[in-house]
Protein backbone atom coordinates (compact mmCIF):
# COMPACT_ATOMS: atom_id res chain seq x y z
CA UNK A 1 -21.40 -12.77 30.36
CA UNK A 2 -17.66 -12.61 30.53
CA UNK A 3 -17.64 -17.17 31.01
CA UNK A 4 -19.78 -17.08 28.15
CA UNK A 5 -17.41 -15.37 25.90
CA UNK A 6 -14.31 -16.80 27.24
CA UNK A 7 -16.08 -20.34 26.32
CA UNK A 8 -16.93 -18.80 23.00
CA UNK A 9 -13.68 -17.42 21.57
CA UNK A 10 -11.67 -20.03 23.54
CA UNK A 11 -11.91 -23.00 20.65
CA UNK A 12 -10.69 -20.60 18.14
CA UNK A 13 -7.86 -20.02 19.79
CA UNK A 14 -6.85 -23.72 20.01
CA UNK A 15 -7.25 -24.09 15.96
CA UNK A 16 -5.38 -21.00 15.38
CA UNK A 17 -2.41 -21.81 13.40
CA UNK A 18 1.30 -20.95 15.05
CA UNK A 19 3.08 -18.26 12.87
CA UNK A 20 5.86 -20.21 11.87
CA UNK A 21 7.79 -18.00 9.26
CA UNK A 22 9.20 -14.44 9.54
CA UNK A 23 8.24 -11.46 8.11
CA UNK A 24 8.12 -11.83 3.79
CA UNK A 25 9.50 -9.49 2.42
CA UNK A 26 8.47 -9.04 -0.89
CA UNK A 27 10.57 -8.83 -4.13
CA UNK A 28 10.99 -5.10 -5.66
CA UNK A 29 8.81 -6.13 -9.06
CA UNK A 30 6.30 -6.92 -6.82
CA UNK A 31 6.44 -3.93 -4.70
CA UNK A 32 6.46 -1.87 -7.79
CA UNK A 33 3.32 -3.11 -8.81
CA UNK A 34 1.53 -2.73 -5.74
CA UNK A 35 2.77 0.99 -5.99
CA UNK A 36 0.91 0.87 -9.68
CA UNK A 37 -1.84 -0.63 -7.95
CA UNK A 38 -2.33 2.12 -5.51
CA UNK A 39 -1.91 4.94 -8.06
CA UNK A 40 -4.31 3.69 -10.14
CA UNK A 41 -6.48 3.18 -6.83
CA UNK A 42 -6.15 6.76 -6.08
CA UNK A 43 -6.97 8.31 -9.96
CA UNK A 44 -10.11 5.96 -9.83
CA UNK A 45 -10.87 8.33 -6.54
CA UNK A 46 -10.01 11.42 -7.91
CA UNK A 47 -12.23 11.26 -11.11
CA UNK A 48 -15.14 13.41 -11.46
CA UNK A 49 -17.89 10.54 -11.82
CA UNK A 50 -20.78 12.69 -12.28
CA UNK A 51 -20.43 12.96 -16.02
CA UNK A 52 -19.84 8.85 -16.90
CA UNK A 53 -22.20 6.82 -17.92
CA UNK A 54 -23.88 4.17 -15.61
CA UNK A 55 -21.66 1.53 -18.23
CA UNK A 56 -18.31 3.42 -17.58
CA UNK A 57 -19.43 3.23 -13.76
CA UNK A 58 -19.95 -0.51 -13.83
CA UNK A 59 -16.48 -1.17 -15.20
CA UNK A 60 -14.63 1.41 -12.63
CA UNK A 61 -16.21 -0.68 -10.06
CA UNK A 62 -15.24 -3.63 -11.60
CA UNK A 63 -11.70 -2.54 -12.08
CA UNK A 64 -11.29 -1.05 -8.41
CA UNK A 65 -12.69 -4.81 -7.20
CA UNK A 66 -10.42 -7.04 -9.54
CA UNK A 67 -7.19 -4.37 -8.28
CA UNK A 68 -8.26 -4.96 -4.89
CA UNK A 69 -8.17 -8.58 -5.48
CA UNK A 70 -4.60 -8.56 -6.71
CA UNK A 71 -3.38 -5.93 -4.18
CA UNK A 72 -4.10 -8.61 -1.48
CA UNK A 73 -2.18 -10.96 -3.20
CA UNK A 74 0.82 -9.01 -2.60
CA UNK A 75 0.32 -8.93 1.09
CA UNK A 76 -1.66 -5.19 1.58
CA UNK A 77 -4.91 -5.13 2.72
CA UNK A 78 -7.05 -2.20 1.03
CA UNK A 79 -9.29 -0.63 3.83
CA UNK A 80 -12.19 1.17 3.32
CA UNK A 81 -12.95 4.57 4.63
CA UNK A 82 -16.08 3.27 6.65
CA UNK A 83 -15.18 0.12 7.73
CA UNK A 84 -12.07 2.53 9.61
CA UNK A 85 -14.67 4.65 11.04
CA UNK A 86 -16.40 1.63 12.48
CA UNK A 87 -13.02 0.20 13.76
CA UNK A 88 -12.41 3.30 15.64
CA UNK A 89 -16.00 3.41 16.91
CA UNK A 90 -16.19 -0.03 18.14
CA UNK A 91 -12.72 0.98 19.93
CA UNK A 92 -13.87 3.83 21.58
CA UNK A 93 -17.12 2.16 22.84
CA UNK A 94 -15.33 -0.68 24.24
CA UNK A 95 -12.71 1.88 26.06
């Protein structure tokens, strides 16, 4: 089992791109939005959906995806709260 995933994950490996530049840093405007971006991240949390419309839903969903989009463009990587739990879990099970 352990052949057949060294053979697997081996060719990726050879196509990986070398990291050729240091770390970015980015420019304070765009550091100050991506501070915007998280606030407004975190109200969209902290509202009390249960008396909005399925309409007003939709576009709070649509808004969190399109800020998420942008927020990546600026180099942070928004994280869900499951997709941590399953990190964790697939690290304790392979520990």
């Amino acid at each position: 089992m352990t052949m057949g995933m060294l053979i697997t994950f081996t060719p990726q490996l050879i196509n990986a791109t070398p990291v050729t530049s240091a770390l970015v840093v980015p420019s304070s405007e765009e550091s100050a939005r991506a501070k915007t971006l998280v606030l407004r991240l975190n109200e969209i949390k902290a509202m009390d959906k249960s008396k909005m419309t399925s309409s007003e839903k939709k576009m709070l969903r649509v808004e969190v995806r399109s800020i998420q989009r942008e927020y990546r463009h600026y180099g942070g990587v928004y994280i869900s709260v499951g997709t941590v739990l399953l990190i964790v879990l697939i690290v304790i099970l392979l520990a």
